[in-house]
Protein backbone atom coordinates (compact mmCIF):
# COMPACT_ATOMS: atom_id res chain seq x y z
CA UNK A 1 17.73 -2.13 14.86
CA UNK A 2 19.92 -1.42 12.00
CA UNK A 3 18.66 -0.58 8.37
CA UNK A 4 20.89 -1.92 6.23
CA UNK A 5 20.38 -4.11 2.99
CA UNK A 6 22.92 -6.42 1.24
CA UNK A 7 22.39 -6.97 -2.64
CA UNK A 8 23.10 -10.53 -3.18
CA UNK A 9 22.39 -11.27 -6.90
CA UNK A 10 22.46 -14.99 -6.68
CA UNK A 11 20.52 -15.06 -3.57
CA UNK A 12 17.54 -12.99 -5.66
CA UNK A 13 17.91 -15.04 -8.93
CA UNK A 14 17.49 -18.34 -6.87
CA UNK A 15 14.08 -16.85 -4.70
CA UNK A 16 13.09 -14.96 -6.93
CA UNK A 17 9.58 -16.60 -7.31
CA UNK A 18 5.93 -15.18 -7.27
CA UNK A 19 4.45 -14.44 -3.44
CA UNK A 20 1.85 -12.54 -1.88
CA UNK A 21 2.91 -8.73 -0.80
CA UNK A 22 0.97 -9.21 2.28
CA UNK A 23 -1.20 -6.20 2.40
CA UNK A 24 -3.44 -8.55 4.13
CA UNK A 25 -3.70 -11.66 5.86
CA UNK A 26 -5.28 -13.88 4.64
CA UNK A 27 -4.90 -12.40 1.16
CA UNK A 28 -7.97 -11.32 -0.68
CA UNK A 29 -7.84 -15.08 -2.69
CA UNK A 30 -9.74 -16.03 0.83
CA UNK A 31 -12.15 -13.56 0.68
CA UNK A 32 -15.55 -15.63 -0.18
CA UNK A 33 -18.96 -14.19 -0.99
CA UNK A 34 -20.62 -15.99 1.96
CA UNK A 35 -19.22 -13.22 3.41
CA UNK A 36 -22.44 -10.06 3.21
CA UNK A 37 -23.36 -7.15 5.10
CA UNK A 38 -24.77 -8.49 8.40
CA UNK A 39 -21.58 -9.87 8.93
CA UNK A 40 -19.80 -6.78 8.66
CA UNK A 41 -22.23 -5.02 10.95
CA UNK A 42 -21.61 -7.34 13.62
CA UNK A 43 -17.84 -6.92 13.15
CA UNK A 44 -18.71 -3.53 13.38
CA UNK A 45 -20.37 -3.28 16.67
CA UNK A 46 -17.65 -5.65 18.23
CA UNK A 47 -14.79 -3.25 17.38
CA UNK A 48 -17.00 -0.72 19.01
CA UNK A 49 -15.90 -2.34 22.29
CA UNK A 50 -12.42 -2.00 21.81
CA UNK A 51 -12.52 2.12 22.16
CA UNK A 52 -9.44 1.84 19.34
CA UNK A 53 -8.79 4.52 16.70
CA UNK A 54 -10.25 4.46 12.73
CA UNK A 55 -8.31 4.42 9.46
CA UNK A 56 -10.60 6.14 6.46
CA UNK A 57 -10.06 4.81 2.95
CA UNK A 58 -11.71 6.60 0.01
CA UNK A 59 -11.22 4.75 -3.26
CA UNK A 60 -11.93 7.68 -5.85
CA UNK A 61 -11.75 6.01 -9.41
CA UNK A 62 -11.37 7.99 -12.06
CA UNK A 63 -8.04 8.21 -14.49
CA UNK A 64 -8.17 11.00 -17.39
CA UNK A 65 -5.86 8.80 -19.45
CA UNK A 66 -4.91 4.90 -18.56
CA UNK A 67 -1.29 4.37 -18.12
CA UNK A 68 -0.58 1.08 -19.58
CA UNK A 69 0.95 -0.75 -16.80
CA UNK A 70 -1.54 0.15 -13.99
CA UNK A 71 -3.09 -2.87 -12.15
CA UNK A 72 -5.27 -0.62 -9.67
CA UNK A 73 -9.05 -0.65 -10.08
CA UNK A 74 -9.76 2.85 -12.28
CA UNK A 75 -12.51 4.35 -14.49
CA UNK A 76 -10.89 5.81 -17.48
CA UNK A 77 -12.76 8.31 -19.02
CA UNK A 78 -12.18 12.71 -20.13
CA UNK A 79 -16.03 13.13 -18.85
CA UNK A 80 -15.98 14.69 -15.59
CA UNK A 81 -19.45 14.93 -14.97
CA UNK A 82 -19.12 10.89 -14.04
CA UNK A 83 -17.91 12.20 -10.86
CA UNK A 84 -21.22 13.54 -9.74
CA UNK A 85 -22.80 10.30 -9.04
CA UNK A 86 -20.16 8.92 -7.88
CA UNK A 87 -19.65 11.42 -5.13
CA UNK A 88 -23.69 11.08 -4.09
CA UNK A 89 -23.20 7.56 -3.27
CA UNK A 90 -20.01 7.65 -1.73
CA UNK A 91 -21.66 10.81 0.59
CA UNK A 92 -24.77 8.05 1.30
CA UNK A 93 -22.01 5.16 1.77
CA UNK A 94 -20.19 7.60 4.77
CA UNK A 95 -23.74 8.29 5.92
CA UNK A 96 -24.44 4.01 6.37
CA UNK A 97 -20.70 3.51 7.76
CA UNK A 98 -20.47 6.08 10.17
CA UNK A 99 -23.85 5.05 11.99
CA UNK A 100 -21.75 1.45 12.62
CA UNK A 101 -19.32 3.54 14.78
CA UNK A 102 -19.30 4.75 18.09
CA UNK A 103 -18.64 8.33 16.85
CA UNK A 104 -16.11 8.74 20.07
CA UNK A 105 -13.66 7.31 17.92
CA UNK A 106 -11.06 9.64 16.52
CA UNK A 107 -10.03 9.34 13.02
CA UNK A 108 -5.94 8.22 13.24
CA UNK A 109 -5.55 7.60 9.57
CA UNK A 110 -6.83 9.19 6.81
CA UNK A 111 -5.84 8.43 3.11
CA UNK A 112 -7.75 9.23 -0.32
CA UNK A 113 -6.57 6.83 -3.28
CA UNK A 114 -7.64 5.67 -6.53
CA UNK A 115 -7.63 6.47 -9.55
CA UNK A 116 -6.61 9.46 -9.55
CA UNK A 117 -8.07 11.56 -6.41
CA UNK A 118 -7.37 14.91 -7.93
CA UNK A 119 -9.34 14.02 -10.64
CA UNK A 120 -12.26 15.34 -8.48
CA UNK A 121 -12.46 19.31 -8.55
CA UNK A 122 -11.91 21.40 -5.96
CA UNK A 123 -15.45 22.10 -4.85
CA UNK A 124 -15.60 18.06 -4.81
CA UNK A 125 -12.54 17.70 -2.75
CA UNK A 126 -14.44 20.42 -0.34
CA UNK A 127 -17.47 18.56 -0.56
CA UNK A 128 -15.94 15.19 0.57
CA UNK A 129 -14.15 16.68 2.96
CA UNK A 130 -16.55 18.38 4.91
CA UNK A 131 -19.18 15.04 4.45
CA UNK A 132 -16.64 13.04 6.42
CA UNK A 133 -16.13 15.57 9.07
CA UNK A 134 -19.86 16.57 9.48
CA UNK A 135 -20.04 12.46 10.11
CA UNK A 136 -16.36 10.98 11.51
CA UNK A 137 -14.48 12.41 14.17
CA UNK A 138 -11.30 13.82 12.34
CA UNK A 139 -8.71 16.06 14.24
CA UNK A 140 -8.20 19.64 13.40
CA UNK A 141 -4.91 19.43 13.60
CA UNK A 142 -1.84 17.41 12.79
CA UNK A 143 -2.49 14.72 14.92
CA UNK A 144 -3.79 12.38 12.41
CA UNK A 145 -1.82 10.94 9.42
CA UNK A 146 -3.86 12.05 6.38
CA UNK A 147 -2.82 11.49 3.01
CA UNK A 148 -3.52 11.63 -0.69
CA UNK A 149 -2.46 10.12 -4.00
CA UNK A 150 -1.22 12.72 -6.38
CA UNK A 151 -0.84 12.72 -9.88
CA UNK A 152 1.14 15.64 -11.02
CA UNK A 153 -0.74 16.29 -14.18
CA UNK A 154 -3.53 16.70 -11.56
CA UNK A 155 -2.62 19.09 -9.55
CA UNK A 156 -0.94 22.44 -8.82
CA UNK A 157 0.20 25.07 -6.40
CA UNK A 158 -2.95 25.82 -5.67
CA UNK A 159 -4.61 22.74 -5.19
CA UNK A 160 -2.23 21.67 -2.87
CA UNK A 161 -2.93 24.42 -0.89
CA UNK A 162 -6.04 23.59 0.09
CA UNK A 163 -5.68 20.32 0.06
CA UNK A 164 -3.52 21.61 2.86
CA UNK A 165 -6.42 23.45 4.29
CA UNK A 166 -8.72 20.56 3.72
CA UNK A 167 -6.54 18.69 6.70
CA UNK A 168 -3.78 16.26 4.54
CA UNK A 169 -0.58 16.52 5.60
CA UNK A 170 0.94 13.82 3.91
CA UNK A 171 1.44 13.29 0.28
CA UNK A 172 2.23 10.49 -2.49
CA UNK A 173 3.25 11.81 -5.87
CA UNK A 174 3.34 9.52 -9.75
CA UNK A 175 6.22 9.58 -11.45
CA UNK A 176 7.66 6.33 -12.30
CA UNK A 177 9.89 7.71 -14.85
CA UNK A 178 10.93 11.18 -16.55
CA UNK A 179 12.52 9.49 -19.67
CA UNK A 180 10.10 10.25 -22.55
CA UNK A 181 10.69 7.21 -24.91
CA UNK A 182 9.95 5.47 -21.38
CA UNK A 183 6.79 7.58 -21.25
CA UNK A 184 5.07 7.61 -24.67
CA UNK A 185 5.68 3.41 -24.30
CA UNK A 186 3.37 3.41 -21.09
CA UNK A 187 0.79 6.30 -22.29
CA UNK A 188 2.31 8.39 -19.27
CA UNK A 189 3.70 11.45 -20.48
CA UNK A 190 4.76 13.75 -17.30
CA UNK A 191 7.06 16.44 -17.46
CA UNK A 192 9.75 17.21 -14.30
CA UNK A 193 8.48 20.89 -14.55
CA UNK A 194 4.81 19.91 -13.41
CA UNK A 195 5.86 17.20 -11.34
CA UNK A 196 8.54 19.80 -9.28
CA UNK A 197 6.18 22.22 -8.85
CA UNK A 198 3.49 20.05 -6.80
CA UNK A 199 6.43 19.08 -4.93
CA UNK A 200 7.49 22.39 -3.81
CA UNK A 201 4.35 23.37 -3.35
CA UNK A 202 3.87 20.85 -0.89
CA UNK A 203 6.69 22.22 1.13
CA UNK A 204 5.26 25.73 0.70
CA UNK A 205 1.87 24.57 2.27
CA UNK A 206 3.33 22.64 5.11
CA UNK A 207 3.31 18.90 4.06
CA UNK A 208 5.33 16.83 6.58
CA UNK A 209 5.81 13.93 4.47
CA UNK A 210 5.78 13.71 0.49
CA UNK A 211 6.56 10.38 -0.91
CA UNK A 212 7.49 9.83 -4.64
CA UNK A 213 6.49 6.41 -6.19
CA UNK A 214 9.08 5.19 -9.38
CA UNK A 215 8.58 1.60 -11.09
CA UNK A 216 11.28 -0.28 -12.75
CA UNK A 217 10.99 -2.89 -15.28
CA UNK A 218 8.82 -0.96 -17.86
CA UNK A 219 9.32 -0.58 -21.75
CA UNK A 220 12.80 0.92 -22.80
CA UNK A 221 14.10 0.94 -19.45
CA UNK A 222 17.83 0.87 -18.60
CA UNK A 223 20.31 0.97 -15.79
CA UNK A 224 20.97 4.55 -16.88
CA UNK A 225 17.77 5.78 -17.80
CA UNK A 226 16.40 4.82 -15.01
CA UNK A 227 18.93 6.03 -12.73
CA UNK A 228 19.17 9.81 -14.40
CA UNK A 229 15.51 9.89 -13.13
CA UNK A 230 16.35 8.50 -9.69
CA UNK A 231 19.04 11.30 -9.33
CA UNK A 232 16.71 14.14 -10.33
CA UNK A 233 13.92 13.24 -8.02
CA UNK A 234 16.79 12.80 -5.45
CA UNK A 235 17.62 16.16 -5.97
CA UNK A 236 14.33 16.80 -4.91
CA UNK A 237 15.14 15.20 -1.57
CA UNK A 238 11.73 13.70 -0.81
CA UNK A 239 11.12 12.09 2.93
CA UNK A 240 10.10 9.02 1.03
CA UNK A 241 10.46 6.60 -2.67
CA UNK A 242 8.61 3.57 -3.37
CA UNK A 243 10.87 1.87 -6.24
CA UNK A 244 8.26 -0.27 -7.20
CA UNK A 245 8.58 -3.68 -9.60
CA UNK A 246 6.62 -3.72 -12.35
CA UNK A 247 4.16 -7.21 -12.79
CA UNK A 248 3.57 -7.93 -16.35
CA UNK A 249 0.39 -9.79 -15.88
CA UNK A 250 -1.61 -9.00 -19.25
CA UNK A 251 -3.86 -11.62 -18.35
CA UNK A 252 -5.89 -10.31 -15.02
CA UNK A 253 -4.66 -6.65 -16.86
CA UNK A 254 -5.76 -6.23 -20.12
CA UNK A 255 -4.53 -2.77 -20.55
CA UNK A 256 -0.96 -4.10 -20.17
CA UNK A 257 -1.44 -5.89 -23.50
CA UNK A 258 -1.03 -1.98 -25.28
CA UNK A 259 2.83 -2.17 -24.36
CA UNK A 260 5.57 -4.21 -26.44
CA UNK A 261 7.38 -6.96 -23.61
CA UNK A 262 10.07 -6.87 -26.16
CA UNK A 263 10.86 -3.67 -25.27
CA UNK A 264 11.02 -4.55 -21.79
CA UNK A 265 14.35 -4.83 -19.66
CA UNK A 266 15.36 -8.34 -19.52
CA UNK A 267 15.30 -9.71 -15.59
CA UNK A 268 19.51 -9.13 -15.30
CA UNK A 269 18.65 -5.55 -16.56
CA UNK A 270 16.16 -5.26 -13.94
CA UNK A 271 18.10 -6.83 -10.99
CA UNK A 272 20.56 -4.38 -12.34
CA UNK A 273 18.26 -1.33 -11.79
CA UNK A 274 17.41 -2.66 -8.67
CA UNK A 275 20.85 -2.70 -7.52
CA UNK A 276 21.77 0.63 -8.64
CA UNK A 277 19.03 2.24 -7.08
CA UNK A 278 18.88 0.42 -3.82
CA UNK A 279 23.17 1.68 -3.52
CA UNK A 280 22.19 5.29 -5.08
CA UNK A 281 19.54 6.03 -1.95
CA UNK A 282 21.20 4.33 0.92
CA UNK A 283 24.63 6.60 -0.51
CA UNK A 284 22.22 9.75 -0.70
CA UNK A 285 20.86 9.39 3.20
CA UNK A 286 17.94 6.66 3.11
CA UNK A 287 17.05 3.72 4.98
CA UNK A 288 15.03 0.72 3.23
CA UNK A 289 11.93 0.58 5.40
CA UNK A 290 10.79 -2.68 3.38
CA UNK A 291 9.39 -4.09 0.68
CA UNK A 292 10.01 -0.92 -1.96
CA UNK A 293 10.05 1.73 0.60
CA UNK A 294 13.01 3.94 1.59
CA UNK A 295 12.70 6.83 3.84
CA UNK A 296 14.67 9.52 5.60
CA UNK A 297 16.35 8.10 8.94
CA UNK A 298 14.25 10.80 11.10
CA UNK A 299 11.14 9.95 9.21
CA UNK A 300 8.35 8.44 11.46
CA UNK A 301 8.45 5.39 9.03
CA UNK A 302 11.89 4.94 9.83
CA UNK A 303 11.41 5.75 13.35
CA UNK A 304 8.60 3.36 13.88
CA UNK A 305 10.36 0.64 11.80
CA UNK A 306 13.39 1.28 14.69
CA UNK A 307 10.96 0.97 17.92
CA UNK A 308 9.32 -1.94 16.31
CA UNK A 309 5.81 -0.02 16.53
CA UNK A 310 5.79 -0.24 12.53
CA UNK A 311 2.65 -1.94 10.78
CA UNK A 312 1.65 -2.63 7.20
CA UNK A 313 -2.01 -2.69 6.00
CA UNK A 314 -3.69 -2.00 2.09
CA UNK A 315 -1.59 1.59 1.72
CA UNK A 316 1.67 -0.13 2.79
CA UNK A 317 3.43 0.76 5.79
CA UNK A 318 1.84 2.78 8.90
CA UNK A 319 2.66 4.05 12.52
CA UNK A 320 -1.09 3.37 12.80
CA UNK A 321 -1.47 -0.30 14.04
CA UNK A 322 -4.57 0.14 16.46
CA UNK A 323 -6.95 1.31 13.84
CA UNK A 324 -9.97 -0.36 12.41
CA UNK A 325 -9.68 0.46 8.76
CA UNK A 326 -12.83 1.51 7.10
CA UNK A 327 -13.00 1.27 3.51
CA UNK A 328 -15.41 3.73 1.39
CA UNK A 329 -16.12 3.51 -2.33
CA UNK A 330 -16.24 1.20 -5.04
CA UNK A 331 -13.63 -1.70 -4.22
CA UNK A 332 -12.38 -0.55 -0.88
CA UNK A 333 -11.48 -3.09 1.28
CA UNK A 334 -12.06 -2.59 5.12
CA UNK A 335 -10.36 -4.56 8.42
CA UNK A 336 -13.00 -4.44 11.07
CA UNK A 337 -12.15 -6.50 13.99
CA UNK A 338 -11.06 -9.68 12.86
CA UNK A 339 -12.76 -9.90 9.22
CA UNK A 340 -11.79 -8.16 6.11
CA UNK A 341 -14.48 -6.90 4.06
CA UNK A 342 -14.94 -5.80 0.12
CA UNK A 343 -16.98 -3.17 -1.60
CA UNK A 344 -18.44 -4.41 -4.79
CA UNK A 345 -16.13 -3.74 -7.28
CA UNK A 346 -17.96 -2.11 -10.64
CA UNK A 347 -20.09 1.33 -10.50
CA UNK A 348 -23.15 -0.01 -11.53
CA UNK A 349 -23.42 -2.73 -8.58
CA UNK A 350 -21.87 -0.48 -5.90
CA UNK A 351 -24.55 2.43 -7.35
CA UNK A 352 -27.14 -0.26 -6.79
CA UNK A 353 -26.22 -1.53 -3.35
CA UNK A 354 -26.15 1.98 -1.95
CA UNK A 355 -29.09 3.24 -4.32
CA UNK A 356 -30.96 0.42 -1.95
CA UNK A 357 -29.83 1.73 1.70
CA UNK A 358 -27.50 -0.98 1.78
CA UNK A 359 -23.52 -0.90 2.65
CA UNK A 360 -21.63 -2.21 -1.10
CA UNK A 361 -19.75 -5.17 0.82
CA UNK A 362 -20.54 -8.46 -1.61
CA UNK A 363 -17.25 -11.15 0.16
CA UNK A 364 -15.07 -10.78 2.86
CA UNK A 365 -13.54 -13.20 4.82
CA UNK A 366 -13.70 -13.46 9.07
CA UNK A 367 -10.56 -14.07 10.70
CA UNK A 368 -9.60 -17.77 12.88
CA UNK A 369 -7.23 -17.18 15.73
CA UNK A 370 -5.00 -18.72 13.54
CA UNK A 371 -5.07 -16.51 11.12
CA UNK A 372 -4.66 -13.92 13.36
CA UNK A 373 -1.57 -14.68 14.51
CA UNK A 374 -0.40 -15.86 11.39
CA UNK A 375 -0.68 -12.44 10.56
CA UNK A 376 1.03 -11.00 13.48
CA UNK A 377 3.33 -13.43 12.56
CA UNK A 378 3.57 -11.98 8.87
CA UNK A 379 3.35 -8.38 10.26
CA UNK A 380 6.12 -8.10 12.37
CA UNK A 381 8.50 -9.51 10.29
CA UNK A 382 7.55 -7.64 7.26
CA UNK A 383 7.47 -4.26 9.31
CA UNK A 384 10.57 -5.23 11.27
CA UNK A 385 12.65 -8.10 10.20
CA UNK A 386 12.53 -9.25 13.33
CA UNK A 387 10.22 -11.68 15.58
CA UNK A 388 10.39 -12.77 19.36
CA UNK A 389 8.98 -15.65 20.23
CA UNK A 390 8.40 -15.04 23.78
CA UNK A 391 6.23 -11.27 23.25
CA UNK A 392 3.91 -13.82 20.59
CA UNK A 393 3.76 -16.03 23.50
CA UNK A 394 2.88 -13.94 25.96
CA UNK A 395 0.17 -12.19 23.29
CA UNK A 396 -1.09 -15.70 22.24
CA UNK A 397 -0.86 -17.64 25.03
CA UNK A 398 1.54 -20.55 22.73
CA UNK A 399 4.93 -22.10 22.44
CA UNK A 400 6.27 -20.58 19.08
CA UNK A 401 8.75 -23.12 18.75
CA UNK A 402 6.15 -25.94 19.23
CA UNK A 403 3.12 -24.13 17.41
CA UNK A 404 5.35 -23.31 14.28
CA UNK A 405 7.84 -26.61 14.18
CA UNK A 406 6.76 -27.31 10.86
CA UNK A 407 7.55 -23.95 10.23
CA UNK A 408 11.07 -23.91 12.10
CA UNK A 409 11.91 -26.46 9.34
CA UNK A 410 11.30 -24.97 6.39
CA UNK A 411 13.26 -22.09 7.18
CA UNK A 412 16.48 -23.82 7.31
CA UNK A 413 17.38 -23.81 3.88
CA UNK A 414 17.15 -19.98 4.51
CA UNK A 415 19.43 -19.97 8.08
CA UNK A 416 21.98 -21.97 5.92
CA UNK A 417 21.87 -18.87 2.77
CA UNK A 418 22.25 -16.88 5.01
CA UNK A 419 18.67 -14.94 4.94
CA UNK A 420 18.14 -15.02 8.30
CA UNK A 421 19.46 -16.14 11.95
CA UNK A 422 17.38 -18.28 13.92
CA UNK A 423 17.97 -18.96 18.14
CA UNK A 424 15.37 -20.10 20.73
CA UNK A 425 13.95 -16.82 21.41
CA UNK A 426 14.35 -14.45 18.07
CA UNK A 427 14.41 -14.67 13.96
CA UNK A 428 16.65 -11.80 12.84
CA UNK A 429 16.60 -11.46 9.27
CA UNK A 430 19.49 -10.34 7.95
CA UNK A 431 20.93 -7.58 5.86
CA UNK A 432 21.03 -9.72 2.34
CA UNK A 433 17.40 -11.40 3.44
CA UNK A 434 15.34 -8.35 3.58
CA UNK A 435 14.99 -7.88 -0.09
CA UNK A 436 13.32 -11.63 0.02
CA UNK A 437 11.24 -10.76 3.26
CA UNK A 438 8.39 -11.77 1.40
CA UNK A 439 9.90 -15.07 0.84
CA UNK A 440 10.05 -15.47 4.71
CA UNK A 441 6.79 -14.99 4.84
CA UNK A 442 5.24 -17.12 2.80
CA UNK A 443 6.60 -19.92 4.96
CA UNK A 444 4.12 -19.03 7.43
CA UNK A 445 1.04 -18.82 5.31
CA UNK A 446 -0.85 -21.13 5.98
CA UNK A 447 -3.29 -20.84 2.36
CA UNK A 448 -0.11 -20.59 -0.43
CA UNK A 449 -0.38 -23.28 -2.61
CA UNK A 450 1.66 -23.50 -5.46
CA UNK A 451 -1.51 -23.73 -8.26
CA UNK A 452 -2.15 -19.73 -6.65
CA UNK A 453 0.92 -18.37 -6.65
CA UNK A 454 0.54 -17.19 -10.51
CA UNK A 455 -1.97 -14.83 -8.88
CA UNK A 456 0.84 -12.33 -7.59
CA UNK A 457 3.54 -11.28 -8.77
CA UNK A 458 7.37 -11.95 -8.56
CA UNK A 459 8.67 -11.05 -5.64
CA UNK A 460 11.84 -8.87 -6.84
């Protein structure tokens, strides 16, 4: 397939409405607290008999300052003694989950996130480390895609290095903007020096993939700010960006109150920033994976994304589809089988669930055979803008074209913009429909209704 995107600004403007991002489907506004822990188990030993890979999630919490416009679920607090009890219950919640696996299974996918997972010290990282091996069956090589959220204020030369040692050999580093007045506005103040440093110590230690994450649309952002910072990190040449779009929602985020919206780019400044980024990395060598993701053409993103073996689960896009995803820590969210399942989401209840021998999950949600293919649906167009009808017949034993009519219909206002091409075997979405892929997926959920859709944010 080709990798191309087309910037069509009147196109965006007209779709440019709230949708899920489709981490998950169903999203986690289906997950319902009839959902509990004997449920999970049994999802548990099921996916036992299907001899498939794991995906590890640690969730480590903990921010030393709050940047303003975060929406992720984080402790803020300078004390760093709050990770001790933290870690003991996250070392007796790997205990509980690993005796639910058959412990055959290797360990595909590994990924630490938060928070701020360097917040932890290095004895901690160690410690963790060495409790999931003594439990899960992790490779000793590269094998496995294991990876970890940086923060550059969080790390150094020699933490990377044994992160290194510890087994991650992929990377994710903050930035979201070098401009200062940008900075001091969000309560995010990062120099290039500190930030450069992790990244070349990554390449010193043997990293094989370091991703940088940017976000547009925050306080006294322009066109040109924002693209002075773009062409210093490309300097950098990265495998990876996420150019992320920031989601004002002050209501569900109360720390988003602290910044001005006045001082916020208008949406043409945005769409502008957009623009000028999306033409700045596909001039300097990338390909848009999707979503907010570029990536290097021989990266194995890219690659996957071009064999159509590409997936997309709660830390974005994967060449890890056959993995039960096990989530560990307060808030994690796990895939097991066909049910999603959620840790409880404050310390003090997820303390208290594991204080009592019990796993934290509190809702969850088990999947129909609807939504399952719904989701495969979802899935492979989001991970490849493309869908054939007769593989999901095959897989489901249905007739797409009779199964999704209603469906078939909806989409034509998008075959006549131009989004995407529709024949009786494929949907191809094109190059000026991939920025609104999210769009095209909505029409097959079968849950959006429009009184939700102020849940999530924009979808440009």
């Amino acid at each position: 397939m080709e990798q191309k995107i087309q910037f069509d600004e009147a196109l965006i403007k007209r779709y440019n409405q709230s949708g899920p991002r489709y981490t998950s489907y169903p999203t986690a506004l289906q997950f319902d607290e009839a959902f509990g822990e004997t449920d999970y188990q049994q999802a548990c030993a099921r996916s036992n008999q299907t001899g498939r890979g794991l995906s590890l999630y640690f969730h480590i919490p903990f921010c030393d300052t709050v940047c303003f416009f975060c929406a992720c679920n984080k402790v803020w607090t300078r004390d760093r003694s709050k990770t001790t009890p933290y870690l003991e219950r996250l070392f007796k919640e790997i205990e509980l989950q690993a005796a639910l696996f058959d412990p055959s299974r290797k360990v595909e996918q590994l990924h630490w996130g938060g928070g701020t997972p360097t917040f932890i010290n290095n004895d901690e990282m160690q410690a963790l480390m060495a409790k999931t091996r003594q439990h899960f069956n992790l490779y000793d090589d590269d094998s496995g895609e294991y990876s970890i959220e940086i923060d550059p204020r969080e790390a150094n030369r020699q933490s990377v290095k044994l992160l290194r040692q510890l087994g991650f050999n992929r990377m994710s580093l903050g930035v979201q903007d070098f401009d200062p007045v940008v900075q001091k506005a969000v309560n995010r103040i990062q120099t290039q020096a500190e930030t450069f440093e992790v990244l070349e110590g990554a390449r010193e230690a043997g990293f094989l993939s370091v991703n940088v994450d940017l976000i547009y649309g925050l306080p006294h952002q322009t066109e040109r700010s924002f693209m002075r910072t773009l062409d210093q990190v490309i300097d950098a040449q990265p495998d990876r960006f996420s150019i992320f779009n920031y989601a004002h929602m002050p209501a569900m985020f109360p720390t988003q109150k602290k910044m001005n919206e006045a001082d916020m780019p208008s949406a043409d400044e945005k769409l502008a920033i957009l623009q000028a980024s999306t033409e700045r990395l596909l001039q300097a060598g990338y390909v848009y994976i999707g979503m907010d993701h570029f990536a290097k053409p021989d990266d194995e993103l890219a690659v996957a994304q071009r064999n159509e073996t590409l997936y997309r689960n709660f830390q974005g896009y994967s060449t890890h589809a056959e993995c039960d995803l096990v989530g560990m820590g307060a808030t994690s969210i796990s895939l097991i089988n066909n049910t999603y399942a959620q840790n409880r989401k404050g310390l003090d209840d997820y303390y208290h669930a594991i204080d009592a021998g019990h796993l934290a999950v509190f809702r969850g949600v088990a999947l129909t055979e609807d939504d399952e293919l719904r989701r495969d649906v979802i899935t492979r167009l989001i991970s490849h803008f493309h869908l054939n009808f007769a593989k999901l017949n095959a897989q489901w034993n249905i007739e797409f074209n009779e199964y999704f009519a209603p469906e078939l219909v909806r989409l034509q206002p998008m075959i006549n913009d131009g989004l995407i091409t529709l024949d009786d075997h494929d949907i191809y979405v094109s190059a000026k429909g991939r920025l609104l892929i999210r769009n095209i997926c909505m029409v097959f959920d079968a849950y959006l209704k429009s009184d939700a859709l102020n849940r999530f944010s924009k979808v440009i």
